[in-house]
PDB file of N, CA and C in Angstrom:
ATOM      1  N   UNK A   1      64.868   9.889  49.226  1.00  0.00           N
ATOM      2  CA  UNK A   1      65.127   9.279  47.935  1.00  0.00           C
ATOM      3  C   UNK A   1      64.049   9.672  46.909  1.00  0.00           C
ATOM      4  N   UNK A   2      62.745   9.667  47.159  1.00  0.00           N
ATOM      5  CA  UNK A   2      61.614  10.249  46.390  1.00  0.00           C
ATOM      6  C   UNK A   2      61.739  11.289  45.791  1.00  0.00           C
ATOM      7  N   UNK A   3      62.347  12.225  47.222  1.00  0.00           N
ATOM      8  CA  UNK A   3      62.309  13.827  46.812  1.00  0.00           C
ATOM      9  C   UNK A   3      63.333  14.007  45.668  1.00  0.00           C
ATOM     10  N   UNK A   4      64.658  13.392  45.799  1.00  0.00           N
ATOM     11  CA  UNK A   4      65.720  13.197  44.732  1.00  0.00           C
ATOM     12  C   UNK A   4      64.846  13.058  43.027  1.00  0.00           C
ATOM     13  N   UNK A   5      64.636  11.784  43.214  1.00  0.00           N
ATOM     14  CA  UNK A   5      64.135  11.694  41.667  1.00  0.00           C
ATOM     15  C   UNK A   5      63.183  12.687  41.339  1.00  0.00           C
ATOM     16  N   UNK A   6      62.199  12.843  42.256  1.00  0.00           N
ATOM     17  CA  UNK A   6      61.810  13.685  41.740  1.00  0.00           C
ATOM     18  C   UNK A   6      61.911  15.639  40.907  1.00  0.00           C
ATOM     19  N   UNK A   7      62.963  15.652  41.638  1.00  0.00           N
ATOM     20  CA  UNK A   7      63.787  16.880  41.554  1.00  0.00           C
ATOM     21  C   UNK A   7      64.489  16.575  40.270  1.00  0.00           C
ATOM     22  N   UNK A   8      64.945  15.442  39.627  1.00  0.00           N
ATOM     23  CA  UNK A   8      65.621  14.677  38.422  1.00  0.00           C
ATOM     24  C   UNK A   8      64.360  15.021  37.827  1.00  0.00           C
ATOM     25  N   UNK A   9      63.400  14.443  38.213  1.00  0.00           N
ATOM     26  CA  UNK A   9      62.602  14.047  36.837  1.00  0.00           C
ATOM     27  C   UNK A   9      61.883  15.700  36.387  1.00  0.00           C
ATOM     28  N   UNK A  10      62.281  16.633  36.884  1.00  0.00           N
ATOM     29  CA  UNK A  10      61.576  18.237  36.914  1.00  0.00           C
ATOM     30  C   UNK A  10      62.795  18.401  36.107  1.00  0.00           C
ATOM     31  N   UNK A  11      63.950  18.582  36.201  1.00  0.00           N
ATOM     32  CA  UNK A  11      65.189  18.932  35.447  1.00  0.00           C
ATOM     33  C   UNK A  11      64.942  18.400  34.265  1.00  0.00           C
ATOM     34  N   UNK A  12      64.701  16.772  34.352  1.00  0.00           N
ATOM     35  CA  UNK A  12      64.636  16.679  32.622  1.00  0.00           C
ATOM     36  C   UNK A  12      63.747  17.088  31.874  1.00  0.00           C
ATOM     37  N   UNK A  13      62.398  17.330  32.477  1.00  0.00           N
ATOM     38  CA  UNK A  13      61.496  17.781  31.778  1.00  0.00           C
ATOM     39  C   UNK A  13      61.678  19.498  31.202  1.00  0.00           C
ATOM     40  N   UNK A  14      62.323  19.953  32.548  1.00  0.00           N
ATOM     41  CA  UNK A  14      62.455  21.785  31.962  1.00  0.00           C
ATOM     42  C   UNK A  14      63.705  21.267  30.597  1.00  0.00           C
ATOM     43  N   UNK A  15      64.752  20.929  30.686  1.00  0.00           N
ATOM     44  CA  UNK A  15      65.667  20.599  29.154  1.00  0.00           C
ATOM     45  C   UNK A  15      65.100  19.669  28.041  1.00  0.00           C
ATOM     46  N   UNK A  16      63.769  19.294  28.370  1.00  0.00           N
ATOM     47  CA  UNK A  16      63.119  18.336  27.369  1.00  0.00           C
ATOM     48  C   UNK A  16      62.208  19.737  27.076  1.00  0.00           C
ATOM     49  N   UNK A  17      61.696  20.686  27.520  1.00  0.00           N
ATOM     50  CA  UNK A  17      60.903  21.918  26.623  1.00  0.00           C
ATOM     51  C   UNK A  17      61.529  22.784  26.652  1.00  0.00           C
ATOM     52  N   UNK A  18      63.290  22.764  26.904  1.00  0.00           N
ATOM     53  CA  UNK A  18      64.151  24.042  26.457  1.00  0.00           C
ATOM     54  C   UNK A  18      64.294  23.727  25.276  1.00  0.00           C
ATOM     55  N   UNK A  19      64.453  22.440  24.936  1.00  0.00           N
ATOM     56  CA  UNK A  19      64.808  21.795  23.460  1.00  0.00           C
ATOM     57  C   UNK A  19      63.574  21.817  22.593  1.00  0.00           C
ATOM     58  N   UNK A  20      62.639  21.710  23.197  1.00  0.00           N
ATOM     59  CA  UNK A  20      61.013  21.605  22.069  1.00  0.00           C
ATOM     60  C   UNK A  20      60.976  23.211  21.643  1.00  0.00           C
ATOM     61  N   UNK A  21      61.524  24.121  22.802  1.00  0.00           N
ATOM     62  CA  UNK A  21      61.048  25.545  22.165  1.00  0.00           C
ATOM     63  C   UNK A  21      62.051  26.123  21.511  1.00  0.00           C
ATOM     64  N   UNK A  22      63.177  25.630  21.077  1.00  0.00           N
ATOM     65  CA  UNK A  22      64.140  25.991  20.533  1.00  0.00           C
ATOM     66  C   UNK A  22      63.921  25.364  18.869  1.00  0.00           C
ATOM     67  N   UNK A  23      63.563  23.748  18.849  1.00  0.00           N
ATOM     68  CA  UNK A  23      63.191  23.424  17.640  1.00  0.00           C
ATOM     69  C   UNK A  23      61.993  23.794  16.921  1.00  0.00           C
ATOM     70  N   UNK A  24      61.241  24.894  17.757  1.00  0.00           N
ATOM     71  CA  UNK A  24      59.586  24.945  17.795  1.00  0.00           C
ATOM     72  C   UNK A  24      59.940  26.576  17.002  1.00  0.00           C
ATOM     73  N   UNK A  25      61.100  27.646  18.314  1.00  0.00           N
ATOM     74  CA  UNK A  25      61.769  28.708  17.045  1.00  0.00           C
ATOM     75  C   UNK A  25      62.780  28.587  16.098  1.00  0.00           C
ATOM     76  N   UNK A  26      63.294  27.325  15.535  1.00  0.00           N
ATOM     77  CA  UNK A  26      63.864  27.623  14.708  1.00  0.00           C
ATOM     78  C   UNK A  26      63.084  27.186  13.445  1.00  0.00           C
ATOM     79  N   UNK A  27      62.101  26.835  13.580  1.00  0.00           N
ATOM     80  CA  UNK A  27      60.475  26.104  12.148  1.00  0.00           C
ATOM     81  C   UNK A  27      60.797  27.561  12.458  1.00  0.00           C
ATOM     82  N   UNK A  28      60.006  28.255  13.057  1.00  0.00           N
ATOM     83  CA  UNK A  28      59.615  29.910  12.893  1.00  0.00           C
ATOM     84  C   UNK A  28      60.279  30.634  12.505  1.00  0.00           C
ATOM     85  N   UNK A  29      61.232  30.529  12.429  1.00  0.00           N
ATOM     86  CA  UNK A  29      62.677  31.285  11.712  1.00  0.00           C
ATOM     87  C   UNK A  29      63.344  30.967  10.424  1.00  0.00           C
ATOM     88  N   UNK A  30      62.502  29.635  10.436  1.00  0.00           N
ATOM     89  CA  UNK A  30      63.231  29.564   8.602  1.00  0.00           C
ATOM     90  C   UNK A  30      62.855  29.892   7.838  1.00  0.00           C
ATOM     91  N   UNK A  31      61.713  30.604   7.722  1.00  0.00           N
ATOM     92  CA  UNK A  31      61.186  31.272   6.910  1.00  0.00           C
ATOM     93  C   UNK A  31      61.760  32.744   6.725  1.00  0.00           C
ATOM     94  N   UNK A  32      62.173  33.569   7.763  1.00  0.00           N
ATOM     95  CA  UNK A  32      62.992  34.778   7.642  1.00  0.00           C
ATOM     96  C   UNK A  32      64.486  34.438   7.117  1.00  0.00           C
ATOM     97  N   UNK A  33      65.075  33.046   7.473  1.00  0.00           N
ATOM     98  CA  UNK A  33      66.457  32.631   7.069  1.00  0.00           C
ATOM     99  C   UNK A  33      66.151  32.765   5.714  1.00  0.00           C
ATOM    100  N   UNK A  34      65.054  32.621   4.875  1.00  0.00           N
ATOM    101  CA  UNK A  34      65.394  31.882   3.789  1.00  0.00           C
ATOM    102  C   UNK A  34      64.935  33.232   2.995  1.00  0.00           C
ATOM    103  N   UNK A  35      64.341  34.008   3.300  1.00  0.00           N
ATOM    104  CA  UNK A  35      64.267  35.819   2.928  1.00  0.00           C
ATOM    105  C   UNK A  35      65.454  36.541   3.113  1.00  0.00           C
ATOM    106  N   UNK A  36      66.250  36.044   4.297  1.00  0.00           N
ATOM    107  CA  UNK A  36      67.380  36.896   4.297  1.00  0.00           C
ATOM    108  C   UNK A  36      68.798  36.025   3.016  1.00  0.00           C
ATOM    109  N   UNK A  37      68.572  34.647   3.194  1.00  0.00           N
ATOM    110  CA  UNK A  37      69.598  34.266   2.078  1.00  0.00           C
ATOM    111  C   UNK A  37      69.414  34.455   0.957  1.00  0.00           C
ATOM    112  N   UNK A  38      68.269  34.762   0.395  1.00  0.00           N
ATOM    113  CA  UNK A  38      67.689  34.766  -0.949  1.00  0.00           C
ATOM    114  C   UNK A  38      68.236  35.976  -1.444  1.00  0.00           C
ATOM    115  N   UNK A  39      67.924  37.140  -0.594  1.00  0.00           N
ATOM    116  CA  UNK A  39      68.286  38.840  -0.477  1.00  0.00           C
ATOM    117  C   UNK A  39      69.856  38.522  -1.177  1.00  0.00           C
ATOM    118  N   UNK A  40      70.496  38.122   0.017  1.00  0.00           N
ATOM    119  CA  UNK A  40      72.189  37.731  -0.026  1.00  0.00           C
ATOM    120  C   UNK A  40      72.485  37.361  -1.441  1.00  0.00           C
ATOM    121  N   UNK A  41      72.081  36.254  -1.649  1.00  0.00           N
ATOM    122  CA  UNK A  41      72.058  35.607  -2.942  1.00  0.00           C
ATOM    123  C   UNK A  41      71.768  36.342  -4.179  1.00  0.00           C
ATOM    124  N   UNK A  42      70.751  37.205  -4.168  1.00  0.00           N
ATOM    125  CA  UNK A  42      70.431  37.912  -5.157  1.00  0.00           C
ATOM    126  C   UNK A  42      71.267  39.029  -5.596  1.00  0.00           C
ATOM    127  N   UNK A  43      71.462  39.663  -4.502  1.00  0.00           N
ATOM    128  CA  UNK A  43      72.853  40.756  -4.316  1.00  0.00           C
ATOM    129  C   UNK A  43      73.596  40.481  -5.414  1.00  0.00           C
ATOM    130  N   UNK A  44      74.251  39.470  -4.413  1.00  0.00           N
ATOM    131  CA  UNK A  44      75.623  38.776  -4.936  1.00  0.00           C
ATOM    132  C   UNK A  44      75.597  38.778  -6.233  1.00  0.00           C
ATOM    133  N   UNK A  45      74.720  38.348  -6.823  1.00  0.00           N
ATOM    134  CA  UNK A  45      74.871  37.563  -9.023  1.00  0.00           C
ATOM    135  C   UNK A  45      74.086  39.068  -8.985  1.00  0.00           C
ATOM    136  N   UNK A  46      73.671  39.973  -8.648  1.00  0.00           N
ATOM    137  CA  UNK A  46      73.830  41.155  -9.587  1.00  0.00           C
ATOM    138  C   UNK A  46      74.858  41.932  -9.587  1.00  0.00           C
ATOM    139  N   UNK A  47      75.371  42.207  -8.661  1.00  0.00           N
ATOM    140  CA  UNK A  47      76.947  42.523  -8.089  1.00  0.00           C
ATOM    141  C   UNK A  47      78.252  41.956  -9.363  1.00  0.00           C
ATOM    142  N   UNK A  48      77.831  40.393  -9.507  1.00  0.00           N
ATOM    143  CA  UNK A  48      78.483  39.760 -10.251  1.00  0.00           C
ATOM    144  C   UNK A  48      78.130  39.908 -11.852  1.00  0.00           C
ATOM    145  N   UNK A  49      76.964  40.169 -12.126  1.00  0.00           N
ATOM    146  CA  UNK A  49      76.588  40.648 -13.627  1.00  0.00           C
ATOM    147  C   UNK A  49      77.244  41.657 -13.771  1.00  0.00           C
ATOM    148  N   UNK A  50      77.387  42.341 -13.076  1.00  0.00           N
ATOM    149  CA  UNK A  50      77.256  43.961 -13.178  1.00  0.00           C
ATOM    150  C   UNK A  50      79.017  44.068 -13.121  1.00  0.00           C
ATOM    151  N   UNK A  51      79.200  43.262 -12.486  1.00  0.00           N
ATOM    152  CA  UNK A  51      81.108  43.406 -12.239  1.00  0.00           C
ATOM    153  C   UNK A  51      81.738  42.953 -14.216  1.00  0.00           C
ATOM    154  N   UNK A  52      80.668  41.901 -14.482  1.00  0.00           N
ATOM    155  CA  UNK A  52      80.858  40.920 -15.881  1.00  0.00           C
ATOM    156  C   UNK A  52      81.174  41.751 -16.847  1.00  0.00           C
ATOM    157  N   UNK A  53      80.101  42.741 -16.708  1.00  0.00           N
ATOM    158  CA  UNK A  53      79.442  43.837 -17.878  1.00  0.00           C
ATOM    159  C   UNK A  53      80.932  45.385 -17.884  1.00  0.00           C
ATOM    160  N   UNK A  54      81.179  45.540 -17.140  1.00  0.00           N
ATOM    161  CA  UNK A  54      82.155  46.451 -17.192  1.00  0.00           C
ATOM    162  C   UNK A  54      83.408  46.063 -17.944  1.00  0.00           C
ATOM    163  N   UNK A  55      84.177  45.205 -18.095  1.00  0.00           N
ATOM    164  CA  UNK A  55      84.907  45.206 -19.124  1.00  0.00           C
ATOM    165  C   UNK A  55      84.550  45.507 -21.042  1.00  0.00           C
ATOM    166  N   UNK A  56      83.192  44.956 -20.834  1.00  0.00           N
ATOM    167  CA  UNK A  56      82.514  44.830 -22.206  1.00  0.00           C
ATOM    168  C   UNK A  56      82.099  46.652 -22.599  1.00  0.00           C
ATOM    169  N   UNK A  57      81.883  47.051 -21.563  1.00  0.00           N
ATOM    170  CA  UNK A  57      81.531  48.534 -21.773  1.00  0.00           C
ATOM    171  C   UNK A  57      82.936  49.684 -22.039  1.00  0.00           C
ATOM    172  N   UNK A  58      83.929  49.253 -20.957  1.00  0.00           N
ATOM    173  CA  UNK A  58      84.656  49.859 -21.175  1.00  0.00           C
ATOM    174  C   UNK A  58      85.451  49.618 -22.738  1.00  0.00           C
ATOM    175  N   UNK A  59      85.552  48.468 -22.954  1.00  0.00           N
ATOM    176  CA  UNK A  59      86.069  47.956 -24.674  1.00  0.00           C
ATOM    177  C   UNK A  59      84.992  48.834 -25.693  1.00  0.00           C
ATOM    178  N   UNK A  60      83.741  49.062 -25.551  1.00  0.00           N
ATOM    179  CA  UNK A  60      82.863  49.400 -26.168  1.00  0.00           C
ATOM    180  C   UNK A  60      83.256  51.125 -26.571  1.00  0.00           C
ATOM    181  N   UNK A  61      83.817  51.882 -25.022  1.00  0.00           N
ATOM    182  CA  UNK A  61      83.953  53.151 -25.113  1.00  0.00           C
ATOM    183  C   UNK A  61      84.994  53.099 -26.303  1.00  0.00           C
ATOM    184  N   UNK A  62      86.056  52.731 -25.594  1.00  0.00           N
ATOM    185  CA  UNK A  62      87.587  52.710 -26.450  1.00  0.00           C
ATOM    186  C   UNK A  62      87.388  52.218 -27.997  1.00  0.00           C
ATOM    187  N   UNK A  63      86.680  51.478 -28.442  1.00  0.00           N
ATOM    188  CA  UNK A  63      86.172  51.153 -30.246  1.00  0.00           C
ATOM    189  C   UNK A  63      85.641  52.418 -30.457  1.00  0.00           C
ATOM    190  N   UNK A  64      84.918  52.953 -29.468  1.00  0.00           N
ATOM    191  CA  UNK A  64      83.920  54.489 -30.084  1.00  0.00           C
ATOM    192  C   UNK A  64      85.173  55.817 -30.286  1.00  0.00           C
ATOM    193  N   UNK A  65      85.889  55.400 -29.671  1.00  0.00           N
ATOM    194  CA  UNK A  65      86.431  56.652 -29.051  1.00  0.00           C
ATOM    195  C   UNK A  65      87.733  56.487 -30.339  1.00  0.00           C
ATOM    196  N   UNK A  66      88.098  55.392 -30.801  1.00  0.00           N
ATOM    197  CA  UNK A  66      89.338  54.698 -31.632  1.00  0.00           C
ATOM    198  C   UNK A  66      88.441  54.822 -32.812  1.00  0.00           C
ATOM    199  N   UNK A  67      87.184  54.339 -33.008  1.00  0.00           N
ATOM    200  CA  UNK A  67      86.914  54.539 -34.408  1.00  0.00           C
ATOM    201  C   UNK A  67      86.172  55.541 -35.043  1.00  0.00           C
ATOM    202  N   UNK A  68      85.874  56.862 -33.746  1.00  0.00           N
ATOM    203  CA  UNK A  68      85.729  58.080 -33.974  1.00  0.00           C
ATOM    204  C   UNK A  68      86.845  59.195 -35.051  1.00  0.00           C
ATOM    205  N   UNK A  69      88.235  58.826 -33.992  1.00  0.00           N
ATOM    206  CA  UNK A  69      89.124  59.253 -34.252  1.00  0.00           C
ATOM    207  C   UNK A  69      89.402  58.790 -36.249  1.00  0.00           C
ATOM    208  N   UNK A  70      89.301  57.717 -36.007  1.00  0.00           N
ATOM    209  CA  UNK A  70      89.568  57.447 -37.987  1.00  0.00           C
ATOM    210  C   UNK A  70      88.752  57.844 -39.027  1.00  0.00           C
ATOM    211  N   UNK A  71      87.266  58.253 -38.249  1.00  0.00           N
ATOM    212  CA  UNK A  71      86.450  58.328 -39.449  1.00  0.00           C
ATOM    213  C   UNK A  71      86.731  60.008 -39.820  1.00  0.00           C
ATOM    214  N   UNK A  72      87.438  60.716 -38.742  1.00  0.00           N
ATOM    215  CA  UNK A  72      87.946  62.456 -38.862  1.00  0.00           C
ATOM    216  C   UNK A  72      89.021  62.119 -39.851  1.00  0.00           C
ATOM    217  N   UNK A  73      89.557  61.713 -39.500  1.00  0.00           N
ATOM    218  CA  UNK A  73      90.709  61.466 -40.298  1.00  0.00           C
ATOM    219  C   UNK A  73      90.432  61.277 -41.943  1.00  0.00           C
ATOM    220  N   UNK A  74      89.615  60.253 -42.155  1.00  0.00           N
ATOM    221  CA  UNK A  74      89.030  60.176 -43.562  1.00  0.00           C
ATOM    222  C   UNK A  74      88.151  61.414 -44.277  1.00  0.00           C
ATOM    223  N   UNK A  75      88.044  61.802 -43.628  1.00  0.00           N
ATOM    224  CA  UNK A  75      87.355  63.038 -44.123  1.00  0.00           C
ATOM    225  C   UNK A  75      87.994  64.361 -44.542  1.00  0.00           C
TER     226      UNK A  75
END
């Protein structure tokens, strides 16, 4: 009966520091999580500026290109 618990009380202790070293690497890892989401994040809204800005450019060509054409004309 001794030997029993005691064999219990070794089991809980190895899943009582599987769990301490798991919460012990994931402190150590949030610091790379939060470098790699930031990266992600940053991407993304320039990706998204940059997606914004292309209609405005392309309208920009077509006025150049439309009010090129009229000022030949006037001349």
């Amino acid at each position: 009966m001794v030997n029993m618990q005691t064999s219990q009380t070794m089991i809980g202790n190895v899943i009582i520091l599987k769990i301490l070293a798991l919460v012990f690497s994931l402190f150590l890892l949030q610091g790379c999580t939060a470098l790699v989401v930031g990266a992600v994040v940053g991407t993304a809204a320039t990706v998204a500026i940059e997606t914004a800005k292309v209609p405005f450019k392309v309208g920009g060509a077509v006025i150049d290109v439309v009010s090129d054409d009229d000022e030949e004309e006037d001349e």
